[in-house]
C-alpha atoms as a PDB file:
ATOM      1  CA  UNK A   1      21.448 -27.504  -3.122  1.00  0.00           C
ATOM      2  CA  UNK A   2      17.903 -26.429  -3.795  1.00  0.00           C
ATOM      3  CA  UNK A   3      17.606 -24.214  -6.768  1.00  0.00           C
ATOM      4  CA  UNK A   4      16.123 -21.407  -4.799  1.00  0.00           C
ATOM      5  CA  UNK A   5      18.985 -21.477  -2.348  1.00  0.00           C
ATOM      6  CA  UNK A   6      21.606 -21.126  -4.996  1.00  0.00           C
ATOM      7  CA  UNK A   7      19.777 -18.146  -6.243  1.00  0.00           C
ATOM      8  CA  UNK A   8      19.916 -16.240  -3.091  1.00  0.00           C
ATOM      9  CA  UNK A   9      23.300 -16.647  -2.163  1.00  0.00           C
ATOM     10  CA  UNK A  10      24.521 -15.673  -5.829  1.00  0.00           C
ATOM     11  CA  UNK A  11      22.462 -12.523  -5.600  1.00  0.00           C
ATOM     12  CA  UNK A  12      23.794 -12.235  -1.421  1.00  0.00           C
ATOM     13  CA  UNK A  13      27.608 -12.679  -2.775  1.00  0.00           C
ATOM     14  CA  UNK A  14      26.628 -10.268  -5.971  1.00  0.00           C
ATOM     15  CA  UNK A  15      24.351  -7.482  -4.056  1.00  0.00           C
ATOM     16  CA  UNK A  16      25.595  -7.750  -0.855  1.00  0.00           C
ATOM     17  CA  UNK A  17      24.191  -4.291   0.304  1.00  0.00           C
ATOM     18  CA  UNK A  18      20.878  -5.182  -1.640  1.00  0.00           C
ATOM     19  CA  UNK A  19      20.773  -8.383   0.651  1.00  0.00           C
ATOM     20  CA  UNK A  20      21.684  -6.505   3.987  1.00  0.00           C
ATOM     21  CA  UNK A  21      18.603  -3.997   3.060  1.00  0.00           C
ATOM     22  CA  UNK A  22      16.000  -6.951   2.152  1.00  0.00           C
ATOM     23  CA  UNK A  23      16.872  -8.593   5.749  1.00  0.00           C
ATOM     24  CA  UNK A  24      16.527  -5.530   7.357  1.00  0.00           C
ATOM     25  CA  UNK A  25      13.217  -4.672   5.877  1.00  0.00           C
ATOM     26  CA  UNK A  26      12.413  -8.204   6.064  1.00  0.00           C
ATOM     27  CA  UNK A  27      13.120  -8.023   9.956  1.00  0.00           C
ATOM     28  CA  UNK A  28      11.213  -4.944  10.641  1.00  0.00           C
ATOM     29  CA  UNK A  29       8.251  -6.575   8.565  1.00  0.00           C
ATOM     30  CA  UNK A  30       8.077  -9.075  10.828  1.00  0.00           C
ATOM     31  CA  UNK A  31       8.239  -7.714  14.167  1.00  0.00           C
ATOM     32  CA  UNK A  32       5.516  -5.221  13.104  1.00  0.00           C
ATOM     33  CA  UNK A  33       3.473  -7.954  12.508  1.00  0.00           C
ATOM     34  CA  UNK A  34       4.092  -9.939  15.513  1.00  0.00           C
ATOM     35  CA  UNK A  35       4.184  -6.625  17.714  1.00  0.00           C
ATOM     36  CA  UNK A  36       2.179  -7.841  20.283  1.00  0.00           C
ATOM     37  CA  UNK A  37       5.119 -10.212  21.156  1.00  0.00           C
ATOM     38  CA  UNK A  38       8.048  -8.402  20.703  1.00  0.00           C
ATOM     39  CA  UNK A  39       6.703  -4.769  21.971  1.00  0.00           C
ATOM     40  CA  UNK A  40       7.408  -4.334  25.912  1.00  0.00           C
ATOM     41  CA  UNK A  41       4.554  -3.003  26.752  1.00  0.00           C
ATOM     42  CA  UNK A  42       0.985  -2.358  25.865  1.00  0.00           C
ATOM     43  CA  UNK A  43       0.984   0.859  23.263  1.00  0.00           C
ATOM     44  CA  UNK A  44      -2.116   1.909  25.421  1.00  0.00           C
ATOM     45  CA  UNK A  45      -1.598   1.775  28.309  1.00  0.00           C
ATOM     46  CA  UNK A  46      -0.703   5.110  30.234  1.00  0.00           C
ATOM     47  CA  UNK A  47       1.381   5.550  33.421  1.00  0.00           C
ATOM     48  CA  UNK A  48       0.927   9.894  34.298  1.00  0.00           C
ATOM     49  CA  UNK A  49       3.181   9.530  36.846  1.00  0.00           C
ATOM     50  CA  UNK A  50       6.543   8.955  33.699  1.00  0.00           C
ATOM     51  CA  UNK A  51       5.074  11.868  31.399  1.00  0.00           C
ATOM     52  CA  UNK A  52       7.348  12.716  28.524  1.00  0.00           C
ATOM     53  CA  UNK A  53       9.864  10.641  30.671  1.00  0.00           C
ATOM     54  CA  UNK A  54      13.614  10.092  28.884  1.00  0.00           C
ATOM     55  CA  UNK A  55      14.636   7.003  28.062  1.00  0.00           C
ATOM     56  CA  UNK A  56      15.695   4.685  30.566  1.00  0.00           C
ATOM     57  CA  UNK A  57      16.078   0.564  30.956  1.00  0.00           C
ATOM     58  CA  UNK A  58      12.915   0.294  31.499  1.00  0.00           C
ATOM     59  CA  UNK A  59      11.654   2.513  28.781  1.00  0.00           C
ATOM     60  CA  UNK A  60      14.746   2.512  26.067  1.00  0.00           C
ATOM     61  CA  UNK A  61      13.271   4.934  24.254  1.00  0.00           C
ATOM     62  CA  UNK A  62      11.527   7.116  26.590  1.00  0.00           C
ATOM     63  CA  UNK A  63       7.607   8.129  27.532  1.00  0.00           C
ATOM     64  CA  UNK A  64       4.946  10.479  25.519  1.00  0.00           C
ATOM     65  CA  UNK A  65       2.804  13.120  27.340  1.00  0.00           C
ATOM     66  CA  UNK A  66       0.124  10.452  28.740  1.00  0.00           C
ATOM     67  CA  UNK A  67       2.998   7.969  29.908  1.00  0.00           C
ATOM     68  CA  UNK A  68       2.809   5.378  27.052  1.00  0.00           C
ATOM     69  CA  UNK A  69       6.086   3.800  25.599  1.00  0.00           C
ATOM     70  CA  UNK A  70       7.324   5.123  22.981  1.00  0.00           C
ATOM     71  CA  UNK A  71       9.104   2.187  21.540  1.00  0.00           C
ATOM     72  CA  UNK A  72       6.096   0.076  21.916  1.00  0.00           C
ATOM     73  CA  UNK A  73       4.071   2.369  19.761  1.00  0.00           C
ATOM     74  CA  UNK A  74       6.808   2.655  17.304  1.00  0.00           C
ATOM     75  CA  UNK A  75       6.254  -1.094  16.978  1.00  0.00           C
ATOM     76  CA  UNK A  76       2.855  -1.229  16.615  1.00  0.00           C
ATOM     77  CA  UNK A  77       2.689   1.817  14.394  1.00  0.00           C
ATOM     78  CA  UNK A  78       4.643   0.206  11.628  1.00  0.00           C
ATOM     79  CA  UNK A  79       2.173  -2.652  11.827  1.00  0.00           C
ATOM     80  CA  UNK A  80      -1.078   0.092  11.406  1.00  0.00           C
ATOM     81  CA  UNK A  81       1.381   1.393   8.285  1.00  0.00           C
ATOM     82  CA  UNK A  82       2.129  -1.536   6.903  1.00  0.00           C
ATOM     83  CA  UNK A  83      -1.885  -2.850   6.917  1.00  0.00           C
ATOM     84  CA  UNK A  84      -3.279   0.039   5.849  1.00  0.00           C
ATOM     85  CA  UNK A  85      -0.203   0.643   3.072  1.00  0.00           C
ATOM     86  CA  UNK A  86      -1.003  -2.845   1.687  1.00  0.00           C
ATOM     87  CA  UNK A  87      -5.114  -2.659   2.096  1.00  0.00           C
ATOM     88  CA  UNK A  88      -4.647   0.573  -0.097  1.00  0.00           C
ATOM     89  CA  UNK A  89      -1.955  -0.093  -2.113  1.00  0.00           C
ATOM     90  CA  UNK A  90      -3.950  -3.821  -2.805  1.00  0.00           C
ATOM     91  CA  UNK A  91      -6.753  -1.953  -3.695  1.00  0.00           C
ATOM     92  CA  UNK A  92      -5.759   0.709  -5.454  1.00  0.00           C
ATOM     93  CA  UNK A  93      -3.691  -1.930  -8.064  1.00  0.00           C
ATOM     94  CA  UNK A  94      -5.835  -4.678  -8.212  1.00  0.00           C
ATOM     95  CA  UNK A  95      -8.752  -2.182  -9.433  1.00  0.00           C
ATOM     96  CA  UNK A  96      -7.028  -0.032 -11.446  1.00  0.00           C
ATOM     97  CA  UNK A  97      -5.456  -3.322 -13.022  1.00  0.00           C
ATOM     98  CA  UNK A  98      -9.557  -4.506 -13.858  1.00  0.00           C
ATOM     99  CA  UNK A  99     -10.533  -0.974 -15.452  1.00  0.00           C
ATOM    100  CA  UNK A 100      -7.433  -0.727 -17.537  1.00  0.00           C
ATOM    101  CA  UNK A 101      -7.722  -4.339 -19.194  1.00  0.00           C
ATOM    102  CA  UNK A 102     -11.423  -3.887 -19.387  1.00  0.00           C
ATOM    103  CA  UNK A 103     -11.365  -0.442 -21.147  1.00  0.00           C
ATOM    104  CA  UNK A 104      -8.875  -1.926 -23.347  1.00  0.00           C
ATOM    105  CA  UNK A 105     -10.885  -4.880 -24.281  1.00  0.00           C
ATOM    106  CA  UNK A 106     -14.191  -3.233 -24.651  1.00  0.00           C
ATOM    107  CA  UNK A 107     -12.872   0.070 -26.371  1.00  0.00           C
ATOM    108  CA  UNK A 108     -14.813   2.636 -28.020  1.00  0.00           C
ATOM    109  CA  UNK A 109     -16.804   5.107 -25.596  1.00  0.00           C
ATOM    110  CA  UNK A 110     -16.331   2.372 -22.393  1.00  0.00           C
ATOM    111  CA  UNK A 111     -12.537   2.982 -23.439  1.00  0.00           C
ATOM    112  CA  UNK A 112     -13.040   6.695 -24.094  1.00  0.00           C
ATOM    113  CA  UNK A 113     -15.108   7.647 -20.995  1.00  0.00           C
ATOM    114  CA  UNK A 114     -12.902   5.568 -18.688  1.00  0.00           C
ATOM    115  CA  UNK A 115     -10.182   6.873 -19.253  1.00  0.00           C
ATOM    116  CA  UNK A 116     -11.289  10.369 -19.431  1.00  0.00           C
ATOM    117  CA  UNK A 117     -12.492   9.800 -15.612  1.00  0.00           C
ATOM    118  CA  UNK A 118      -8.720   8.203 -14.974  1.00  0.00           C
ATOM    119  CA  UNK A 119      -7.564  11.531 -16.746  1.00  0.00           C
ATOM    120  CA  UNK A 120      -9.620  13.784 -14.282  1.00  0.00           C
ATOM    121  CA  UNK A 121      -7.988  11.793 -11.050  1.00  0.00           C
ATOM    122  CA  UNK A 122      -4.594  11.571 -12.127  1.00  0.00           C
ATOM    123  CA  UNK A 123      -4.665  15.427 -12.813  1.00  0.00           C
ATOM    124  CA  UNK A 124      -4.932  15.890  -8.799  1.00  0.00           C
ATOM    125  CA  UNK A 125      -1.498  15.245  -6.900  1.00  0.00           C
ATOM    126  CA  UNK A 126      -1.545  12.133  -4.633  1.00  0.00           C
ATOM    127  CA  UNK A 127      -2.006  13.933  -1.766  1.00  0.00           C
ATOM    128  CA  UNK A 128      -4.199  16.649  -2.495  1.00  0.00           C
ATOM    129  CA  UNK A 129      -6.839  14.061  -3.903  1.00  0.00           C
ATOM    130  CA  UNK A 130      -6.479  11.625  -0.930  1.00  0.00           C
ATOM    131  CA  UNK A 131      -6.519  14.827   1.250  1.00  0.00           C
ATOM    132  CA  UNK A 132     -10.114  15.699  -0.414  1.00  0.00           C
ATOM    133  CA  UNK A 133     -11.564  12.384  -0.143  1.00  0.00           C
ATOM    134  CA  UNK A 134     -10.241  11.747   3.336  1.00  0.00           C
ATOM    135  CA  UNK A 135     -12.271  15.465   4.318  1.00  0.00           C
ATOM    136  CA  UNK A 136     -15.419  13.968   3.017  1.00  0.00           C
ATOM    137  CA  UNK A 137     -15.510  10.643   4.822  1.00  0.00           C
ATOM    138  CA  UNK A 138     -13.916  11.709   7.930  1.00  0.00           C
ATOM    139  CA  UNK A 139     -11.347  10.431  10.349  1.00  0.00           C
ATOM    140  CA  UNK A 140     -10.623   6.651  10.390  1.00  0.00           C
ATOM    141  CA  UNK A 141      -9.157   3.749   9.612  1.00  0.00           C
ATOM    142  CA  UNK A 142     -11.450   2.497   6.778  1.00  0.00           C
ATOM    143  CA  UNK A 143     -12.172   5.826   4.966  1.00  0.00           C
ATOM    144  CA  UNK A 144      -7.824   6.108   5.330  1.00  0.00           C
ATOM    145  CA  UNK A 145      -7.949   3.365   3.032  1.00  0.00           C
ATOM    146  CA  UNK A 146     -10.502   4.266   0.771  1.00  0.00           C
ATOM    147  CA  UNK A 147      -8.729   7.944   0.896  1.00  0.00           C
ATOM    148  CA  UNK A 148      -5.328   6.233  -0.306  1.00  0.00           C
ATOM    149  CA  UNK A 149      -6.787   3.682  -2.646  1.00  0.00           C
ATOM    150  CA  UNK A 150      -8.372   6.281  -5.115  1.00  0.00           C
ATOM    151  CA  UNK A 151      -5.574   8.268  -5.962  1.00  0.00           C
ATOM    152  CA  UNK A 152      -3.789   4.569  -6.824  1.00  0.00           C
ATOM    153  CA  UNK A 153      -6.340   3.735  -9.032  1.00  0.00           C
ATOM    154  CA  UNK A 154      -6.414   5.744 -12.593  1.00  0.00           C
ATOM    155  CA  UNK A 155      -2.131   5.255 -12.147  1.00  0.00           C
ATOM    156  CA  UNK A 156      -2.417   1.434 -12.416  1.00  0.00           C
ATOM    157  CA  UNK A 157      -5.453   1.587 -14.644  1.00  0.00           C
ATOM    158  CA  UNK A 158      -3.136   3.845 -17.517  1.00  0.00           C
ATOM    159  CA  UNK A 159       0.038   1.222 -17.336  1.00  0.00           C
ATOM    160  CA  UNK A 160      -2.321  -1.993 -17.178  1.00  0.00           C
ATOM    161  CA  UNK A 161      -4.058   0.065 -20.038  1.00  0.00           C
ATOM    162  CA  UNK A 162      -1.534   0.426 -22.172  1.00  0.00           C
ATOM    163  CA  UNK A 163      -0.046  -3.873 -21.969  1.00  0.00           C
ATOM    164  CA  UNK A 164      -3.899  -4.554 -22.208  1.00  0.00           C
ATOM    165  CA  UNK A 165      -4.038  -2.913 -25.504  1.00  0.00           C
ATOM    166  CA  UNK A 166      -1.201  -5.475 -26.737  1.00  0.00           C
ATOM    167  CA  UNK A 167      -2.514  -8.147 -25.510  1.00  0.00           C
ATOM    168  CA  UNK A 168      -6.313  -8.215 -26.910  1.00  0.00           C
ATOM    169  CA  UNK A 169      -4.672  -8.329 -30.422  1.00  0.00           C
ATOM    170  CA  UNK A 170      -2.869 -11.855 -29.745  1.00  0.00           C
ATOM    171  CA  UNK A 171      -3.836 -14.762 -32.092  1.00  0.00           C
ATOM    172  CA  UNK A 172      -4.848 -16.732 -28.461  1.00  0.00           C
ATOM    173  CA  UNK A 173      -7.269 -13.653 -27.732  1.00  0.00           C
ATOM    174  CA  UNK A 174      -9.078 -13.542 -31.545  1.00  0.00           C
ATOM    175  CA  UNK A 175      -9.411 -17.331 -31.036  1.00  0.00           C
ATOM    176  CA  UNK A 176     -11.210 -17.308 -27.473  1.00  0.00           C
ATOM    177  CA  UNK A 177     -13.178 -14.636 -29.635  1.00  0.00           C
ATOM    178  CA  UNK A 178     -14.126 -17.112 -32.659  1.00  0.00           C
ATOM    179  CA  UNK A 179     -14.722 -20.027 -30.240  1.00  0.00           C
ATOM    180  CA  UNK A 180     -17.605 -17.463 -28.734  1.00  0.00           C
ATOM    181  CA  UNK A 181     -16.221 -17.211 -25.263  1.00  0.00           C
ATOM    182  CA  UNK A 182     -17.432 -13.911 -23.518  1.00  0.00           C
ATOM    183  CA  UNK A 183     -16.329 -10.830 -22.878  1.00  0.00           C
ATOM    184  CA  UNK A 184     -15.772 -11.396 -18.971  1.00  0.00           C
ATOM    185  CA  UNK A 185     -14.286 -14.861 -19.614  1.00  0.00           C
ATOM    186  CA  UNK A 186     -11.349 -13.337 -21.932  1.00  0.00           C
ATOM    187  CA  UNK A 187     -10.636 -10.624 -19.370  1.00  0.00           C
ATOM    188  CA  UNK A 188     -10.499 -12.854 -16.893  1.00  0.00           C
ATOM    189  CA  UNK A 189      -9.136 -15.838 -18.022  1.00  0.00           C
ATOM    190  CA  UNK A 190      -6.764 -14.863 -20.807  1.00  0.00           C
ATOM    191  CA  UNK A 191      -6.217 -10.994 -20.180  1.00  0.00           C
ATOM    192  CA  UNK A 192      -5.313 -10.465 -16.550  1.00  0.00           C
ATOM    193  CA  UNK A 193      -3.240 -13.244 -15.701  1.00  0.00           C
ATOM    194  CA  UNK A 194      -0.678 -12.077 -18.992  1.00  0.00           C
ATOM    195  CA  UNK A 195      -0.779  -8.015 -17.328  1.00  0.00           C
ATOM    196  CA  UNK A 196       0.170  -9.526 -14.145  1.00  0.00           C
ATOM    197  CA  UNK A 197       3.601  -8.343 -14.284  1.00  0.00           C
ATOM    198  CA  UNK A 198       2.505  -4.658 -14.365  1.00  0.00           C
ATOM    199  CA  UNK A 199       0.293  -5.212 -11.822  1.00  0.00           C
ATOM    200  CA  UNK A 200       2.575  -6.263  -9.397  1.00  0.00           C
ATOM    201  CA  UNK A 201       5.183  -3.639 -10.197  1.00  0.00           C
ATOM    202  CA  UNK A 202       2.886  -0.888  -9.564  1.00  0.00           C
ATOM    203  CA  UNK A 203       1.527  -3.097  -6.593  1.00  0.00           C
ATOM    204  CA  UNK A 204       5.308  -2.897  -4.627  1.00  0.00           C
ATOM    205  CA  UNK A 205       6.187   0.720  -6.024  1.00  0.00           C
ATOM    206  CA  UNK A 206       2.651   2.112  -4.346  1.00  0.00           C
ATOM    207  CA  UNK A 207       3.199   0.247  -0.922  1.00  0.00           C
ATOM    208  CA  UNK A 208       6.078   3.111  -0.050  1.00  0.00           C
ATOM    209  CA  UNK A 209       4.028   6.009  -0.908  1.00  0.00           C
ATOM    210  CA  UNK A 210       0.907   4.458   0.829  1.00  0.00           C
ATOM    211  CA  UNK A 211       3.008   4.101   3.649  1.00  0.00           C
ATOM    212  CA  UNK A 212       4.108   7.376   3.436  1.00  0.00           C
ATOM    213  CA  UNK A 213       0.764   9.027   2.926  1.00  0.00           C
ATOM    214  CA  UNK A 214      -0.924   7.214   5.953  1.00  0.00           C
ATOM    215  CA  UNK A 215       1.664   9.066   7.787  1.00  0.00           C
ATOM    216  CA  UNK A 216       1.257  12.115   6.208  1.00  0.00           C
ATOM    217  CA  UNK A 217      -2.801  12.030   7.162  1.00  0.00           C
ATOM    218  CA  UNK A 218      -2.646  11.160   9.843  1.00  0.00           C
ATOM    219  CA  UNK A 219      -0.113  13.830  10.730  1.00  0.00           C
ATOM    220  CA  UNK A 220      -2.586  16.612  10.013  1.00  0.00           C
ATOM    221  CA  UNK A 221      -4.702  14.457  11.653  1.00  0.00           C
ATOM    222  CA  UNK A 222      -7.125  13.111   9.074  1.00  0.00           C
ATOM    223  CA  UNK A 223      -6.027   9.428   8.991  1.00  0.00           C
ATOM    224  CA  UNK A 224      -5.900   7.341  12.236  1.00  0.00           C
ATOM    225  CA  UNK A 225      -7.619   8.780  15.389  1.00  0.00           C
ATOM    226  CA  UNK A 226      -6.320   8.381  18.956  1.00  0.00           C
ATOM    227  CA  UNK A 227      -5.850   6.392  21.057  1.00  0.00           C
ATOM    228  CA  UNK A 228      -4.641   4.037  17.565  1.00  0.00           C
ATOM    229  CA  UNK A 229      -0.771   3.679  17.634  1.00  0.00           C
ATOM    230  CA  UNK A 230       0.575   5.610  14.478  1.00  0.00           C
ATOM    231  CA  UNK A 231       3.641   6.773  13.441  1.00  0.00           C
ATOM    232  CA  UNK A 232       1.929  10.038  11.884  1.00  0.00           C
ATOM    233  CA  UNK A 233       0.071  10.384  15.304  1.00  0.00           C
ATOM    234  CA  UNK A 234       3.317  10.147  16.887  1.00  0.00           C
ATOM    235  CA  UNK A 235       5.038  13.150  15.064  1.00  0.00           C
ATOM    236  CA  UNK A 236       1.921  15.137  15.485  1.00  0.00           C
ATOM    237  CA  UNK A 237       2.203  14.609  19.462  1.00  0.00           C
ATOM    238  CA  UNK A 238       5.699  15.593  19.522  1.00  0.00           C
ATOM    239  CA  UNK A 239       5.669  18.295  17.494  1.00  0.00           C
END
Protein backbone atom coordinates (compact mmCIF):
# COMPACT_ATOMS: atom_id res chain seq x y z
CA UNK A 1 0.00 0.00 0.00
CA UNK A 2 1.24 3.37 -1.15
CA UNK A 3 2.71 5.38 1.60
CA UNK A 4 0.28 8.18 1.15
CA UNK A 5 -2.65 5.83 1.43
CA UNK A 6 -1.54 4.43 4.72
CA UNK A 7 -1.31 7.91 5.99
CA UNK A 8 -4.83 8.80 5.33
CA UNK A 9 -6.53 5.99 6.61
CA UNK A 10 -4.42 6.12 9.99
CA UNK A 11 -5.40 9.74 10.37
CA UNK A 12 -9.38 8.57 8.94
CA UNK A 13 -9.36 5.64 11.77
CA UNK A 14 -7.56 8.30 14.35
CA UNK A 15 -9.67 11.67 13.43
CA UNK A 16 -12.57 10.28 12.20
CA UNK A 17 -14.67 13.55 12.62
CA UNK A 18 -11.55 15.52 11.24
CA UNK A 19 -11.87 13.19 8.09
CA UNK A 20 -15.78 13.49 7.77
CA UNK A 21 -15.17 17.53 7.84
CA UNK A 22 -12.16 17.48 5.15
CA UNK A 23 -14.61 15.38 2.70
CA UNK A 24 -17.25 17.56 3.28
CA UNK A 25 -15.33 20.69 2.61
CA UNK A 26 -13.55 18.84 0.05
CA UNK A 27 -17.04 18.08 -1.64
CA UNK A 28 -18.41 21.49 -1.47
CA UNK A 29 -14.95 22.72 -2.98
CA UNK A 30 -15.56 20.92 -5.77
CA UNK A 31 -18.97 21.41 -6.82
CA UNK A 32 -18.37 25.19 -6.46
CA UNK A 33 -15.90 24.86 -8.88
CA UNK A 34 -17.62 22.76 -11.33
CA UNK A 35 -21.01 24.75 -10.69
CA UNK A 36 -21.85 25.12 -14.04
CA UNK A 37 -22.44 21.29 -14.09
CA UNK A 38 -23.91 20.45 -11.06
CA UNK A 39 -26.20 23.78 -10.57
CA UNK A 40 -29.86 23.19 -12.16
CA UNK A 41 -30.21 26.08 -13.61
CA UNK A 42 -28.59 29.19 -14.90
CA UNK A 43 -27.99 31.64 -11.62
CA UNK A 44 -29.19 34.39 -14.13
CA UNK A 45 -31.66 33.65 -15.55
CA UNK A 46 -35.10 35.09 -14.25
CA UNK A 47 -38.61 33.58 -14.58
CA UNK A 48 -41.22 36.79 -12.93
CA UNK A 49 -43.88 34.67 -13.23
CA UNK A 50 -42.18 32.14 -9.73
CA UNK A 51 -41.19 35.42 -7.68
CA UNK A 52 -40.01 34.63 -4.19
CA UNK A 53 -41.63 31.18 -5.06
CA UNK A 54 -41.18 28.27 -2.08
CA UNK A 55 -39.40 25.50 -2.72
CA UNK A 56 -40.70 22.91 -4.80
CA UNK A 57 -39.20 19.77 -7.09
CA UNK A 58 -38.45 21.83 -9.46
CA UNK A 59 -36.86 24.52 -7.43
CA UNK A 60 -35.69 22.54 -4.01
CA UNK A 61 -34.86 25.44 -2.52
CA UNK A 62 -37.20 27.97 -3.69
CA UNK A 63 -37.13 31.41 -6.02
CA UNK A 64 -35.70 35.13 -5.16
CA UNK A 65 -37.71 38.31 -6.03
CA UNK A 66 -36.69 38.29 -9.93
CA UNK A 67 -37.43 34.40 -10.25
CA UNK A 68 -33.82 33.04 -10.17
CA UNK A 69 -33.00 29.73 -8.24
CA UNK A 70 -31.91 29.99 -5.26
CA UNK A 71 -29.95 26.84 -5.00
CA UNK A 72 -28.24 27.54 -8.20
CA UNK A 73 -26.89 30.78 -6.92
CA UNK A 74 -25.94 29.23 -3.70
CA UNK A 75 -23.72 27.10 -5.94
CA UNK A 76 -22.22 29.50 -7.85
CA UNK A 77 -21.79 31.92 -4.99
CA UNK A 78 -19.43 29.67 -3.12
CA UNK A 79 -17.41 29.49 -6.32
CA UNK A 80 -17.27 33.76 -6.51
CA UNK A 81 -16.17 33.17 -2.51
CA UNK A 82 -13.91 30.76 -2.91
CA UNK A 83 -11.95 32.76 -6.06
CA UNK A 84 -11.98 35.85 -4.68
CA UNK A 85 -11.04 34.30 -0.91
CA UNK A 86 -7.99 32.63 -2.54
CA UNK A 87 -7.03 35.70 -5.14
CA UNK A 88 -6.92 37.78 -1.81
CA UNK A 89 -5.87 35.57 0.60
CA UNK A 90 -2.88 34.53 -2.29
CA UNK A 91 -2.09 37.92 -2.43
CA UNK A 92 -2.25 39.19 0.66
CA UNK A 93 0.43 36.15 1.93
CA UNK A 94 2.57 35.83 -0.81
CA UNK A 95 3.36 39.77 -0.48
CA UNK A 96 3.41 40.18 2.91
CA UNK A 97 5.72 36.95 2.93
CA UNK A 98 8.34 39.19 0.28
CA UNK A 99 8.30 42.46 2.57
CA UNK A 100 8.84 40.59 5.76
CA UNK A 101 11.99 38.49 4.53
CA UNK A 102 13.18 41.50 2.66
CA UNK A 103 12.97 43.98 5.62
CA UNK A 104 14.62 41.38 7.55
CA UNK A 105 17.45 40.90 5.23
CA UNK A 106 18.09 44.46 4.37
CA UNK A 107 17.49 45.92 7.99
CA UNK A 108 18.27 49.24 9.19
CA UNK A 109 15.80 52.14 7.98
CA UNK A 110 14.33 49.62 4.91
CA UNK A 111 13.61 47.39 8.13
CA UNK A 112 12.56 50.35 10.27
CA UNK A 113 10.29 52.20 7.78
CA UNK A 114 8.64 48.96 6.63
CA UNK A 115 7.57 47.94 9.32
CA UNK A 116 6.44 51.15 10.70
CA UNK A 117 4.00 51.26 7.48
CA UNK A 118 2.97 47.38 8.50
CA UNK A 119 2.45 48.99 12.06
CA UNK A 120 0.07 51.78 10.67
CA UNK A 121 -2.17 48.92 8.69
CA UNK A 122 -2.33 46.42 11.23
CA UNK A 123 -3.57 49.17 13.73
CA UNK A 124 -6.97 49.29 11.53
CA UNK A 125 -9.37 46.18 12.15
CA UNK A 126 -9.73 43.87 9.09
CA UNK A 127 -12.76 45.16 8.18
CA UNK A 128 -12.71 48.67 8.79
CA UNK A 129 -9.45 48.95 6.56
CA UNK A 130 -10.85 46.74 3.72
CA UNK A 131 -14.12 48.74 4.23
CA UNK A 132 -11.96 52.10 3.50
CA UNK A 133 -10.13 50.86 0.63
CA UNK A 134 -13.11 49.13 -0.92
CA UNK A 135 -14.98 53.05 -0.63
CA UNK A 136 -12.15 54.43 -2.62
CA UNK A 137 -12.02 52.05 -5.56
CA UNK A 138 -15.60 51.32 -5.78
CA UNK A 139 -17.83 48.35 -6.33
CA UNK A 140 -16.32 45.24 -8.02
CA UNK A 141 -14.81 42.27 -8.31
CA UNK A 142 -11.14 43.35 -8.77
CA UNK A 143 -10.99 46.32 -6.31
CA UNK A 144 -12.89 43.34 -3.74
CA UNK A 145 -9.68 41.77 -4.03
CA UNK A 146 -7.40 44.45 -3.77
CA UNK A 147 -9.84 45.67 -0.73
CA UNK A 148 -9.20 42.16 1.05
CA UNK A 149 -5.59 41.70 0.09
CA UNK A 150 -4.28 44.86 2.00
CA UNK A 151 -5.47 44.27 5.27
CA UNK A 152 -3.62 40.54 4.78
CA UNK A 153 -0.57 42.03 4.04
CA UNK A 154 1.41 43.80 7.15
CA UNK A 155 -0.17 40.32 9.21
CA UNK A 156 1.95 37.94 7.06
CA UNK A 157 4.72 40.46 6.59
CA UNK A 158 5.21 40.60 10.89
CA UNK A 159 5.23 36.50 11.23
CA UNK A 160 7.42 35.99 7.93
CA UNK A 161 9.36 38.93 9.67
CA UNK A 162 10.08 37.56 12.61
CA UNK A 163 11.44 33.52 11.00
CA UNK A 164 13.26 35.87 8.43
CA UNK A 165 15.21 37.41 11.15
CA UNK A 166 16.47 33.73 12.14
CA UNK A 167 17.17 32.73 9.15
CA UNK A 168 19.63 35.57 7.63
CA UNK A 169 21.99 34.64 10.56
CA UNK A 170 22.49 30.86 9.30
CA UNK A 171 26.10 29.80 8.44
CA UNK A 172 24.42 28.84 4.66
CA UNK A 173 23.19 32.62 4.50
CA UNK A 174 26.85 34.38 5.65
CA UNK A 175 28.34 31.98 3.05
CA UNK A 176 26.03 32.95 -0.06
CA UNK A 177 27.19 36.41 1.48
CA UNK A 178 31.14 35.70 1.26
CA UNK A 179 30.75 33.90 -2.11
CA UNK A 180 29.29 37.60 -3.28
CA UNK A 181 25.87 36.43 -4.29
CA UNK A 182 23.30 39.40 -4.18
CA UNK A 183 20.95 40.64 -2.17
CA UNK A 184 17.85 39.47 -4.38
CA UNK A 185 19.51 36.09 -5.05
CA UNK A 186 19.69 35.23 -1.10
CA UNK A 187 16.08 36.32 -0.63
CA UNK A 188 15.07 34.46 -3.20
CA UNK A 189 16.94 31.54 -3.40
CA UNK A 190 17.95 30.76 0.16
CA UNK A 191 15.43 32.95 2.29
CA UNK A 192 11.91 32.31 1.05
CA UNK A 193 11.84 28.83 0.27
CA UNK A 194 13.10 28.09 4.34
CA UNK A 195 9.86 30.77 5.59
CA UNK A 196 7.66 28.75 3.50
CA UNK A 197 6.06 27.09 6.31
CA UNK A 198 4.76 30.41 7.75
CA UNK A 199 3.69 31.38 4.65
CA UNK A 200 1.44 28.78 4.05
CA UNK A 201 -0.02 28.76 7.54
CA UNK A 202 -1.06 32.24 7.33
CA UNK A 203 -1.98 31.43 3.58
CA UNK A 204 -4.95 28.64 4.85
CA UNK A 205 -5.82 30.61 8.19
CA UNK A 206 -6.65 33.96 5.87
CA UNK A 207 -8.74 31.96 3.21
CA UNK A 208 -11.77 31.75 6.04
CA UNK A 209 -11.75 35.29 6.91
CA UNK A 210 -11.38 36.32 3.17
CA UNK A 211 -14.22 34.29 2.62
CA UNK A 212 -15.96 35.75 5.23
CA UNK A 213 -15.20 39.35 4.43
CA UNK A 214 -16.24 39.04 0.67
CA UNK A 215 -19.48 38.25 2.21
CA UNK A 216 -19.50 40.78 4.57
CA UNK A 217 -18.87 43.57 1.53
CA UNK A 218 -20.69 42.60 -0.39
CA UNK A 219 -23.53 42.51 2.11
CA UNK A 220 -23.43 46.27 2.58
CA UNK A 221 -23.03 46.17 -0.83
CA UNK A 222 -19.48 47.25 -1.56
CA UNK A 223 -18.04 43.95 -2.91
CA UNK A 224 -19.74 42.12 -5.85
CA UNK A 225 -22.41 44.04 -7.88
CA UNK A 226 -25.57 42.48 -9.36
CA UNK A 227 -26.50 40.58 -11.39
CA UNK A 228 -22.95 38.43 -9.98
CA UNK A 229 -24.14 35.38 -7.88
CA UNK A 230 -22.93 36.03 -4.19
CA UNK A 231 -23.67 34.71 -1.11
CA UNK A 232 -23.37 38.33 0.57
CA UNK A 233 -25.69 39.58 -2.31
CA UNK A 234 -27.96 36.92 -1.39
CA UNK A 235 -28.48 37.90 2.36
CA UNK A 236 -28.71 41.47 1.35
CA UNK A 237 -31.79 40.52 -1.05
CA UNK A 238 -33.48 38.66 1.57
CA UNK A 239 -33.10 40.72 4.21
Amino acid sequence: MPAGVAAFLQFTRKKPLGAIGGFIILAMALGALAAGVVAPYDPLETDFGAMLGPPTRGHWLGTDAFGRDVMSRIIHGARTALLVGFASSFLGATLGAILGVASAYLGGRVDLYTQRCMDILISFPVIILALSVVAMLGSGTFNLVLAITIPFIPRVSQVVRASALAIREMPYIEAARALGTGPTRIILRHMCPNVMASYLVMLTAFLGQAILLEASLSFLGLGTAEPVPSWGLMLRGAA
